[in-house]
C-alpha atoms as a PDB file:
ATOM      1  CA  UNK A   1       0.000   0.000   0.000  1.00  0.00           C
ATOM      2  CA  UNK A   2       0.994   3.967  -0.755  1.00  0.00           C
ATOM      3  CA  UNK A   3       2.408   5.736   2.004  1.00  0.00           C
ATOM      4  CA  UNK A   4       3.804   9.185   2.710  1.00  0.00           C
ATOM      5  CA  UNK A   5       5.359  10.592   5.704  1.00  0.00           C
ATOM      6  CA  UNK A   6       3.603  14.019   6.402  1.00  0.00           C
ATOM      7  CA  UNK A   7       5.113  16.586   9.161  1.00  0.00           C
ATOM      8  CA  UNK A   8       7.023  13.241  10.633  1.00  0.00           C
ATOM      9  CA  UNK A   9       3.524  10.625  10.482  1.00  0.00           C
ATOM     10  CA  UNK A  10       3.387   8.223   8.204  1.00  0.00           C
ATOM     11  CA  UNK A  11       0.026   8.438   6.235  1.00  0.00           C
ATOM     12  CA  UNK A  12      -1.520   5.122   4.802  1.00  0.00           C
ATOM     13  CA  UNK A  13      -3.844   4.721   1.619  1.00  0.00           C
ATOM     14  CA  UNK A  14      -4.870   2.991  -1.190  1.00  0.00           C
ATOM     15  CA  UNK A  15      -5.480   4.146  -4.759  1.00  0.00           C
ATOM     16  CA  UNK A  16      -7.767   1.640  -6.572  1.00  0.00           C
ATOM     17  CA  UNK A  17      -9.740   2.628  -9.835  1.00  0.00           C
ATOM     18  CA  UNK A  18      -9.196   5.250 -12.841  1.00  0.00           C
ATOM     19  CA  UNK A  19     -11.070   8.387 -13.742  1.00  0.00           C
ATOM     20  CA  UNK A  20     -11.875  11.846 -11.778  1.00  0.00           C
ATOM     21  CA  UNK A  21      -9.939  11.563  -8.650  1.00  0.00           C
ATOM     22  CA  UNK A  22     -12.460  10.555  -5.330  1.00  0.00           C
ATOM     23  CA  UNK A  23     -10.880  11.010  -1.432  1.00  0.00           C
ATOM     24  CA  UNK A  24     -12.355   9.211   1.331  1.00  0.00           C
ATOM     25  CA  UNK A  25     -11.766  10.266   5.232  1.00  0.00           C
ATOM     26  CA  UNK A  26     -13.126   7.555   7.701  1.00  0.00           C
ATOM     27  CA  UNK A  27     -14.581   8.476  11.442  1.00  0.00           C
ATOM     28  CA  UNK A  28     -13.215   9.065  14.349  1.00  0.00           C
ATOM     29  CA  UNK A  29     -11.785   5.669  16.115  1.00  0.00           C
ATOM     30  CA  UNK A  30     -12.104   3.590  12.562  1.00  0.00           C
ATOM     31  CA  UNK A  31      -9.975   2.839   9.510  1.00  0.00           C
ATOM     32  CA  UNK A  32     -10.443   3.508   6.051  1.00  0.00           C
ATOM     33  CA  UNK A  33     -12.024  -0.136   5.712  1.00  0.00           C
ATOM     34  CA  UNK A  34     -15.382   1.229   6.706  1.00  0.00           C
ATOM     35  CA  UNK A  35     -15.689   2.286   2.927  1.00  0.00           C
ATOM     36  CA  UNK A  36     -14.617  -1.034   1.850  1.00  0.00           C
ATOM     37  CA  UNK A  37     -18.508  -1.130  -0.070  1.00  0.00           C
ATOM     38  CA  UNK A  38     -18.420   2.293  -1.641  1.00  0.00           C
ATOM     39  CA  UNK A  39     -14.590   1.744  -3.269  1.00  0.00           C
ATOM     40  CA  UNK A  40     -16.015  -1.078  -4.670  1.00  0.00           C
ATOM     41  CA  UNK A  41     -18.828   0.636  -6.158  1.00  0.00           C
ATOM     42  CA  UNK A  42     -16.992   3.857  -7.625  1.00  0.00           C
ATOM     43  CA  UNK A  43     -13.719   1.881  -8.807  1.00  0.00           C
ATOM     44  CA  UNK A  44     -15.154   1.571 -11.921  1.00  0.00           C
ATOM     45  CA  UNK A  45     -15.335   4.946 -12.660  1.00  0.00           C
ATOM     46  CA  UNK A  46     -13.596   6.663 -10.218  1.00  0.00           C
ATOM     47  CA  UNK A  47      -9.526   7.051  -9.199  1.00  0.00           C
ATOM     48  CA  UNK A  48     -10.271   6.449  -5.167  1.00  0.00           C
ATOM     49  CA  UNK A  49      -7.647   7.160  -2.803  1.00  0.00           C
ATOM     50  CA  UNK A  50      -9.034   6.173   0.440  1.00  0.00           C
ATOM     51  CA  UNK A  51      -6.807   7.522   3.134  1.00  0.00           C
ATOM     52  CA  UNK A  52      -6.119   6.215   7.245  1.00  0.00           C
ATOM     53  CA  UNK A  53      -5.920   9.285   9.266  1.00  0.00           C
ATOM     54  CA  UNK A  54      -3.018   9.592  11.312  1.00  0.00           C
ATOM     55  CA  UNK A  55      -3.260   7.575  14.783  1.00  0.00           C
ATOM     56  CA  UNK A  56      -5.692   5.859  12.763  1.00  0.00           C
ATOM     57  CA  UNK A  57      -5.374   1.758  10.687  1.00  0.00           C
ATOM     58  CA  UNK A  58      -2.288   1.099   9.125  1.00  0.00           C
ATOM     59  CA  UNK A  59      -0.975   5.167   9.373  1.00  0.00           C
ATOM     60  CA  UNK A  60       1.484   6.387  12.430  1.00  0.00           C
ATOM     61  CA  UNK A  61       0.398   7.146  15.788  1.00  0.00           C
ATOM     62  CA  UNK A  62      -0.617  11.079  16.364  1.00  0.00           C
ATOM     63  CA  UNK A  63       1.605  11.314  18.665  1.00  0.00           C
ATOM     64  CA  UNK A  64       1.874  15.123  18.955  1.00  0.00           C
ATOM     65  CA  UNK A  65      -1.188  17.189  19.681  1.00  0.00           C
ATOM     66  CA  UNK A  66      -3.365  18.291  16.070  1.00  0.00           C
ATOM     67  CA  UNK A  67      -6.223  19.925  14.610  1.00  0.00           C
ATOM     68  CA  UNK A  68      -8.692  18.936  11.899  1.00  0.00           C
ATOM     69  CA  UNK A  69      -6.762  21.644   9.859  1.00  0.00           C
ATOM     70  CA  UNK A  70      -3.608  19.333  10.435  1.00  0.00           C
ATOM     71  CA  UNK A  71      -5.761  16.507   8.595  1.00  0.00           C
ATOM     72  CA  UNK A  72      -6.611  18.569   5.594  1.00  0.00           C
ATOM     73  CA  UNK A  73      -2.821  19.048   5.087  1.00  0.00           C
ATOM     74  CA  UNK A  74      -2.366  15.210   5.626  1.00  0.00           C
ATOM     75  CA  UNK A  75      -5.298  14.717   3.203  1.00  0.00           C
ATOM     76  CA  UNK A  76      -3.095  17.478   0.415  1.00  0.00           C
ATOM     77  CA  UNK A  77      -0.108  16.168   1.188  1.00  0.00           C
ATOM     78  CA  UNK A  78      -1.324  12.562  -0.305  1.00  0.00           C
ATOM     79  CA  UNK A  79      -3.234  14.004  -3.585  1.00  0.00           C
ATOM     80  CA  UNK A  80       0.462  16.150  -3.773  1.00  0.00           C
ATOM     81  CA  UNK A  81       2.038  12.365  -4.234  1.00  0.00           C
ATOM     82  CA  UNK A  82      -0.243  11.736  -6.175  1.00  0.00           C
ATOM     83  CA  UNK A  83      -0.451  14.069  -8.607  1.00  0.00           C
ATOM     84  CA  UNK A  84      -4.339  14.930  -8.283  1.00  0.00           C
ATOM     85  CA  UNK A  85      -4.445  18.838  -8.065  1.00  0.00           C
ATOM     86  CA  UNK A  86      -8.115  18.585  -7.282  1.00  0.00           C
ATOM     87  CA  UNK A  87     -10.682  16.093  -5.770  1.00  0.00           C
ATOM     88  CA  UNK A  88     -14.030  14.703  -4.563  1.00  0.00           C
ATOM     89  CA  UNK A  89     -13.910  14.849  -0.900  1.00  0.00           C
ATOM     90  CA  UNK A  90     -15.754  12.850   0.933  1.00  0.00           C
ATOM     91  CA  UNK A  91     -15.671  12.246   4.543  1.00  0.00           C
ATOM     92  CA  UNK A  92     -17.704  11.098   7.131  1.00  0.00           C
ATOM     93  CA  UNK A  93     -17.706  12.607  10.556  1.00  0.00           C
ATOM     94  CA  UNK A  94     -14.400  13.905  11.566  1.00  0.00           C
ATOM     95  CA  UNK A  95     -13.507  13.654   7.912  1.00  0.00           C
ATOM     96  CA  UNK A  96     -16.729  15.554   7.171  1.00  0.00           C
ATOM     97  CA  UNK A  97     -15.114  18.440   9.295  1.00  0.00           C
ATOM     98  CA  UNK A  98     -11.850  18.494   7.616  1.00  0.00           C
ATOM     99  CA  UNK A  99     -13.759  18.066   4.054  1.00  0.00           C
ATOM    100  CA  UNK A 100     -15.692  21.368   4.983  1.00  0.00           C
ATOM    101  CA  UNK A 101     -12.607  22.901   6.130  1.00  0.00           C
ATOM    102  CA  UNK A 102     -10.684  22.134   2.887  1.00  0.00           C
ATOM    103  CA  UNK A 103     -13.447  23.425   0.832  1.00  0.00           C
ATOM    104  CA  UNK A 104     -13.481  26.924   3.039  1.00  0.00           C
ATOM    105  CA  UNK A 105      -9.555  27.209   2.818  1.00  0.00           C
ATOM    106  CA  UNK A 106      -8.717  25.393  -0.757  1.00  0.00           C
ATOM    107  CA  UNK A 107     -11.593  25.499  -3.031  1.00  0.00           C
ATOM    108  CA  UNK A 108      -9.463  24.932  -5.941  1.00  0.00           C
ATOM    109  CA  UNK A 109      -8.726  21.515  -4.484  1.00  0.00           C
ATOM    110  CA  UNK A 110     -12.215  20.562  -3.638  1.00  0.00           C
ATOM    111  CA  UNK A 111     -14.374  19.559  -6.857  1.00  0.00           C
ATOM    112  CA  UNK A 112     -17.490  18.291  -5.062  1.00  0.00           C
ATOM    113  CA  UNK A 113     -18.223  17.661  -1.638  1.00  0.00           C
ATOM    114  CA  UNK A 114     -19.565  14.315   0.343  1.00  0.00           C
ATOM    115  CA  UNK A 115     -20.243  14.949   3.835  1.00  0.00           C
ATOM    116  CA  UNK A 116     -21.569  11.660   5.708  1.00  0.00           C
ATOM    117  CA  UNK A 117     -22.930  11.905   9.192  1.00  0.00           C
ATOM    118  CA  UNK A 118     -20.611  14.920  10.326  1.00  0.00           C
ATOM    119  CA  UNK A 119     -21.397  18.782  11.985  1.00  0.00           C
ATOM    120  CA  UNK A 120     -20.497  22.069  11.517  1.00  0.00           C
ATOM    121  CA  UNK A 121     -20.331  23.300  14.771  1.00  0.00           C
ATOM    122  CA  UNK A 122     -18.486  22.824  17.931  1.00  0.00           C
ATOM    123  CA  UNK A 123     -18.661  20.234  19.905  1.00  0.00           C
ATOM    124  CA  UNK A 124     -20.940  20.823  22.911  1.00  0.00           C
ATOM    125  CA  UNK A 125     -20.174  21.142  26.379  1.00  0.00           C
ATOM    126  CA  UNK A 126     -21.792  17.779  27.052  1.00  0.00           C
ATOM    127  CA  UNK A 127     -20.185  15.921  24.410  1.00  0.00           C
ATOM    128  CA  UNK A 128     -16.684  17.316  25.355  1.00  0.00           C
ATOM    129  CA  UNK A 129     -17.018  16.029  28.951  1.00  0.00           C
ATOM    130  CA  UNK A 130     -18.305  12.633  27.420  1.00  0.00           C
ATOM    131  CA  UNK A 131     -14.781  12.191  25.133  1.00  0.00           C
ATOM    132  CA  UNK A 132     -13.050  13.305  28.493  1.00  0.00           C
ATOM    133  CA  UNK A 133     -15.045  10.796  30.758  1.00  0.00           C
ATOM    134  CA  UNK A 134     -14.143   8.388  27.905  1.00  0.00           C
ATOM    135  CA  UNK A 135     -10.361   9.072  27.709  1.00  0.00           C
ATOM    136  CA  UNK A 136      -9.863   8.895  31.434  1.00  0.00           C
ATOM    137  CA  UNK A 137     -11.788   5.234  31.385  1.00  0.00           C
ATOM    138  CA  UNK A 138      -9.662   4.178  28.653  1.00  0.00           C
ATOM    139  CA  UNK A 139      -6.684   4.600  30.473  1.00  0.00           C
ATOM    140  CA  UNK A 140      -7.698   3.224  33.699  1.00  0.00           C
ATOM    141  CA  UNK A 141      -9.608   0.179  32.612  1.00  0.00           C
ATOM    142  CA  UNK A 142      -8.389  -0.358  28.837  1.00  0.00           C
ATOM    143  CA  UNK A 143     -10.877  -0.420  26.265  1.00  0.00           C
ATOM    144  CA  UNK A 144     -12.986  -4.025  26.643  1.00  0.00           C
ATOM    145  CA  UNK A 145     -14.971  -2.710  29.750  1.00  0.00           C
ATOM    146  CA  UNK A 146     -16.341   0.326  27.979  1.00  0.00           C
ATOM    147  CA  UNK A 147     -17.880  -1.596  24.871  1.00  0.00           C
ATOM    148  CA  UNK A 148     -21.296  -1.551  25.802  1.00  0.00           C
ATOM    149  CA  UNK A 149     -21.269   2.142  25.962  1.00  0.00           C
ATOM    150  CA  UNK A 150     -19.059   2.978  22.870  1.00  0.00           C
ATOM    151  CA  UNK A 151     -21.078   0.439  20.358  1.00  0.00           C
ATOM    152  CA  UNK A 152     -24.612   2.599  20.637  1.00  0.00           C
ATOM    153  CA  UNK A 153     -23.211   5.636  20.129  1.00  0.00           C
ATOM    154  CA  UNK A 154     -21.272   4.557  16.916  1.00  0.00           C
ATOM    155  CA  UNK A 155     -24.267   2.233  15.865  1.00  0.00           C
ATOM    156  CA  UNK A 156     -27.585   2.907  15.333  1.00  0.00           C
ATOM    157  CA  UNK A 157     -30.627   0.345  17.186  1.00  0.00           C
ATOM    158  CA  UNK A 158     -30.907  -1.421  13.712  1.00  0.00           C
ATOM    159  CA  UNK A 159     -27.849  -2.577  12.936  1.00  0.00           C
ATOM    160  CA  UNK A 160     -27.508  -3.643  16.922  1.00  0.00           C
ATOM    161  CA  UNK A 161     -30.442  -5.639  16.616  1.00  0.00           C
ATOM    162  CA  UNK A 162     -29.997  -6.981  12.803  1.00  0.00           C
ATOM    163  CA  UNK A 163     -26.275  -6.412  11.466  1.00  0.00           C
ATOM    164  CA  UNK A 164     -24.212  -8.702  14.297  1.00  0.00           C
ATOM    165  CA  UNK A 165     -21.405  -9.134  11.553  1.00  0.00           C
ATOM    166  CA  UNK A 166     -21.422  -4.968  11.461  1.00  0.00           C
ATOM    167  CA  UNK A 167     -20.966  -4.727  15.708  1.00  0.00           C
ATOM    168  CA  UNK A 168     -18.404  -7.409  15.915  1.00  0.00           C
ATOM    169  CA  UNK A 169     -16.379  -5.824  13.428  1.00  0.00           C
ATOM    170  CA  UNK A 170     -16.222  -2.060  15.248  1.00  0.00           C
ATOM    171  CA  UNK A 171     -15.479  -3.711  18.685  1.00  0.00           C
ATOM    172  CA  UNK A 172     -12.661  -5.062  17.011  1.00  0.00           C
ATOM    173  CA  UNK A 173     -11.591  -2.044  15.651  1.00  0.00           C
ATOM    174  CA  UNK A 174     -12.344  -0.223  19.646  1.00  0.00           C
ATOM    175  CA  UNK A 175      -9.807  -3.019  20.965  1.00  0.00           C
ATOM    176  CA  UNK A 176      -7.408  -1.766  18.405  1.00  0.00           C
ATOM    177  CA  UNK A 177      -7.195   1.901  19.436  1.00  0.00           C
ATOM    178  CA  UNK A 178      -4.017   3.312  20.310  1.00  0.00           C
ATOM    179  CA  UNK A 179      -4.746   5.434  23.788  1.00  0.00           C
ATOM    180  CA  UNK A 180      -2.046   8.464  22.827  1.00  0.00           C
ATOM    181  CA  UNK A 181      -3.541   8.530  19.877  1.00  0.00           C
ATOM    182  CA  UNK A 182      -7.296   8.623  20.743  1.00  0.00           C
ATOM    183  CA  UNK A 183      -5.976  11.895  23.429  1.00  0.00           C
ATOM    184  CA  UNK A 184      -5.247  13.961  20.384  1.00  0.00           C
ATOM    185  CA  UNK A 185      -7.716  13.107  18.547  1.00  0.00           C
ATOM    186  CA  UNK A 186     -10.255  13.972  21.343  1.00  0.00           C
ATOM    187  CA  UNK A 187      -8.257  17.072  21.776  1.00  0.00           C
ATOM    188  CA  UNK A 188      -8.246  17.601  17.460  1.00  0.00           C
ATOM    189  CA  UNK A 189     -12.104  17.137  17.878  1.00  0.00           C
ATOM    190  CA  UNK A 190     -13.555  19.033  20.929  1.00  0.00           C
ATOM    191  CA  UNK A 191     -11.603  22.146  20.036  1.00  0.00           C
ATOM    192  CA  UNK A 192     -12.684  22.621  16.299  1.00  0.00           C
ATOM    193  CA  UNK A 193     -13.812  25.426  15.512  1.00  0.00           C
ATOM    194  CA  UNK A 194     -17.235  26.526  14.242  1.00  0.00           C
ATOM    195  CA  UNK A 195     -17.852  26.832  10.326  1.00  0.00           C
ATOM    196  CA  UNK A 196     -21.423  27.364  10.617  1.00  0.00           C
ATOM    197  CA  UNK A 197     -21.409  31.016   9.562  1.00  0.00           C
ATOM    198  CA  UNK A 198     -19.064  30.243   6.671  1.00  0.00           C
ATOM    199  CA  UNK A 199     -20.575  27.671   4.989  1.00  0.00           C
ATOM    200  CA  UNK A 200     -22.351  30.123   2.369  1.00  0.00           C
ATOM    201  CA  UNK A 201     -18.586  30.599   0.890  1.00  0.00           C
ATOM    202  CA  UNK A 202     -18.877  26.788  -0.388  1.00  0.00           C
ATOM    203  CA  UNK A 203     -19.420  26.531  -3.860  1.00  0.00           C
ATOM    204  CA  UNK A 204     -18.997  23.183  -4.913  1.00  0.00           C
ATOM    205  CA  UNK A 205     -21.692  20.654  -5.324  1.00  0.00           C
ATOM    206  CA  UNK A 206     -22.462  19.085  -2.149  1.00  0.00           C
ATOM    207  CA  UNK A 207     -24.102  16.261  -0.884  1.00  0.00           C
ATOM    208  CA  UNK A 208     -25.137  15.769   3.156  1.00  0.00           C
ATOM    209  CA  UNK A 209     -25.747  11.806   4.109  1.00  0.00           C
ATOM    210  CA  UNK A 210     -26.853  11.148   7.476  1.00  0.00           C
ATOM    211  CA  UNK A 211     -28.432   8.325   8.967  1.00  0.00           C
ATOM    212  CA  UNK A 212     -31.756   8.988  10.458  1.00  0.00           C
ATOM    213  CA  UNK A 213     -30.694   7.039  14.135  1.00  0.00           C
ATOM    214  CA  UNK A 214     -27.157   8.913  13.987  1.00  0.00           C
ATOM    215  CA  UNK A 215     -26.919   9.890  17.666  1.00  0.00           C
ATOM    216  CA  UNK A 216     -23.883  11.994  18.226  1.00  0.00           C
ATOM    217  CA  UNK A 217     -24.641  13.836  14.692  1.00  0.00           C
ATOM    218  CA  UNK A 218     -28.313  13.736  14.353  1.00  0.00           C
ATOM    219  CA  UNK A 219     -29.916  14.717  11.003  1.00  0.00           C
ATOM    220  CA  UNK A 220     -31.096  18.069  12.553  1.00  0.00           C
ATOM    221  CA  UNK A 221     -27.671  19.162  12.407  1.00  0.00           C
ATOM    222  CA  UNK A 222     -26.928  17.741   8.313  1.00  0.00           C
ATOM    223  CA  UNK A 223     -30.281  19.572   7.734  1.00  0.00           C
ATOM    224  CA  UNK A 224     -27.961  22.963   9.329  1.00  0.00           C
ATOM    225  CA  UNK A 225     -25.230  21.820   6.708  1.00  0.00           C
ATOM    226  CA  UNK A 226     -27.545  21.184   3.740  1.00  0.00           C
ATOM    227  CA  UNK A 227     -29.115  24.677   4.294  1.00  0.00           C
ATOM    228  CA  UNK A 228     -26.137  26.838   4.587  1.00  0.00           C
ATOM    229  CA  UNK A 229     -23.880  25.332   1.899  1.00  0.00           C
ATOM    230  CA  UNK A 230     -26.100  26.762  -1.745  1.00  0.00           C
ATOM    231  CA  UNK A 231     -27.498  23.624  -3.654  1.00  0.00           C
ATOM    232  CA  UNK A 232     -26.797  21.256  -1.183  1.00  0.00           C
ATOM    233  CA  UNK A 233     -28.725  17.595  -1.246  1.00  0.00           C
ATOM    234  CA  UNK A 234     -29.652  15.909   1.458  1.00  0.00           C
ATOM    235  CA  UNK A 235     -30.472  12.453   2.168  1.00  0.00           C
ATOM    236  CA  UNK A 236     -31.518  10.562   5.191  1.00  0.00           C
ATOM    237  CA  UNK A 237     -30.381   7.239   5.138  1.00  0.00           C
ATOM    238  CA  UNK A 238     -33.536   4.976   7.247  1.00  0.00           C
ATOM    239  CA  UNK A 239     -32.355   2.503   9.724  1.00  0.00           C
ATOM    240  CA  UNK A 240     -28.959   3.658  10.148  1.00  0.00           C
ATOM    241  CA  UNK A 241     -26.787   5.020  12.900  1.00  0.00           C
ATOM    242  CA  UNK A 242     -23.344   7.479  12.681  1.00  0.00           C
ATOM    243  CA  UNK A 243     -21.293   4.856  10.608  1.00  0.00           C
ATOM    244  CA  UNK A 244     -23.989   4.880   8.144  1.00  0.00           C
ATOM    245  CA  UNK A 245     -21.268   4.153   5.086  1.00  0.00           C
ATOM    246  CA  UNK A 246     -20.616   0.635   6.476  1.00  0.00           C
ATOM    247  CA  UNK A 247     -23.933  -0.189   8.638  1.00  0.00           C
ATOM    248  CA  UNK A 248     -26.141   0.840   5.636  1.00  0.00           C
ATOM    249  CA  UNK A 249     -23.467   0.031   2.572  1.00  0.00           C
ATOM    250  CA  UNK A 250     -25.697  -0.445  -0.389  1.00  0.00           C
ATOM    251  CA  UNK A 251     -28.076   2.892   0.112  1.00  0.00           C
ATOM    252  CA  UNK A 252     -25.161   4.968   0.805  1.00  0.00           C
ATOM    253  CA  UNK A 253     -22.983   3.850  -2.275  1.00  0.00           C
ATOM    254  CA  UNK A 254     -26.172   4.256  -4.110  1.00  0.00           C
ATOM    255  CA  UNK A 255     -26.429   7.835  -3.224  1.00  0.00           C
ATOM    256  CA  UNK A 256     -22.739   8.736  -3.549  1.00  0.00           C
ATOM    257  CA  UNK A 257     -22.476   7.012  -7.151  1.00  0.00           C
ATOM    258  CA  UNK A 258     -25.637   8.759  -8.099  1.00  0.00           C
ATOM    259  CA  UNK A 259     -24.239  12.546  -6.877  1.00  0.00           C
ATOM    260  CA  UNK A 260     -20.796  11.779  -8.401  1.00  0.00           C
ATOM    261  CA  UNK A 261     -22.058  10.729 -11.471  1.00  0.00           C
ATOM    262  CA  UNK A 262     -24.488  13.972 -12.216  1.00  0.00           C
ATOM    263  CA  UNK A 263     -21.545  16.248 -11.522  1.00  0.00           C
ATOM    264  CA  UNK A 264     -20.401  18.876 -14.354  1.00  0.00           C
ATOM    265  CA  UNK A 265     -17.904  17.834 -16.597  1.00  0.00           C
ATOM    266  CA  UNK A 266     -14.384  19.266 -15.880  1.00  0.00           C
END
């Protein structure tokens, strides 16, 4: 597999496919396996580079404090090797925040926006203490004893009840994290800032995927997105939860090959 080192971490991908050049950024606390389905569905048409953030799958720990504007440069610095001077981003959650983020700051880089299950704002009070109640359990009881309260937020009730295969999979990715590296990317996450009022300066074609049981992004706050970026699309994915790309595969590479497809020539 492709790797680059990037301000001293080592950032993993794969490139798989030929045609207009597609990124993918995963969530917070999984890989870039999670769009195993939706590679396979734009390959054909497609050049898709589908990245591991850094402390994240195969790429170097984050090590070092960051910020989500850190990950944009991670996510340049790999279309850089790779010759692609402009992209489809698409990115679900945290990379739905540094997707928006590279639109606001390099719009000549950003052909078309996919923003999966993600926000535009900061993260809340609440939620802030939650990643800091979850950090401090990590480290004094390791990650096994706090399954049962990671899996429903990351998973919706659906694919708890139906989608076992789904479950076991993200527990295995939980027992994988890397606790230095989870830190900073708590720390990357609860101190973003808010693009809210900004998102009127995006001009590329958008489209906002959320699934309707997302918890920690509900679609209230892709409806905020889909209103303040002009032309935006939205779709609510049924019986899904925050990981919507691999609990509800076929639906969302359905709507991602269908927006991709319909966009203006270059």
């Amino acid at each position: 597999m492709p790797s680059i080192v990037h301000n001293g971490v080592s950032i993993d991908y794969d490139v798989q496919g030929q045609g207009p050049c597609l990124v993918l950024t995963h969530s917070f606390l999984c890989d870039r396996s999670m769009f195993r389905h939706q590679v396979a569905a734009l390959q054909a048409q497609f050049r898709v580079i589908n990245i591991d953030l850094r402390g994240h799958g195969a790429s170097g720990d984050a090590s070092a404090p960051f910020s989500v504007y850190d990950l944009v440069d991670d996510v340049l610095a790999v279309l850089d090797a790779e010759g692609e001077r402009s992209a489809i981003w698409a990115g679900l959650s945290m990379g739905g925040f540094l997707s928006m983020r590279a639109a606001l700051r390099h719009p000549e880089r950003v052909r078309a926006l996919v923003l999966m299950d993600t926000d535009a704002g900061t993260e809340s009070r609440f939620k802030a203490f939650k990643y800091g109640a979850l950090l401090f359990g990590l480290r004094l009881m390791g990650v096994k004893p706090l399954l049962s309260s990671l899996i429903p937020i990351f998973l919706g009730p659906t694919t708890r009840a139906q989608r076992p295969a789904v479950v076991a999979e993200i527990e295995g990715k939980f027992m994988a994290m890397r606790i230095p590296s989870v830190a900073n990317g708590i720390q990357a996450i609860t101190t973003r800032d808010d693009i809210g009022g900004q998102l009127g300066a995006i001009r590329c074609p958008t489209l906002v995927l959320v699934g309707a049981e997302d918890e920690p992004t509900p679609p209230s706050q892709s409806e905020l997105i889909a209103r303040g970026i002009p032309g935006a699309q939205l779709q609510i994915i049924p019986a899904s939860g925050h990981l919507a790309a691999l609990e509800t595969p076929e639906a969302v590479s359905s709507a991602v090959l269908g927006f991709v497809q319909g966009l203006p020539a270059r």
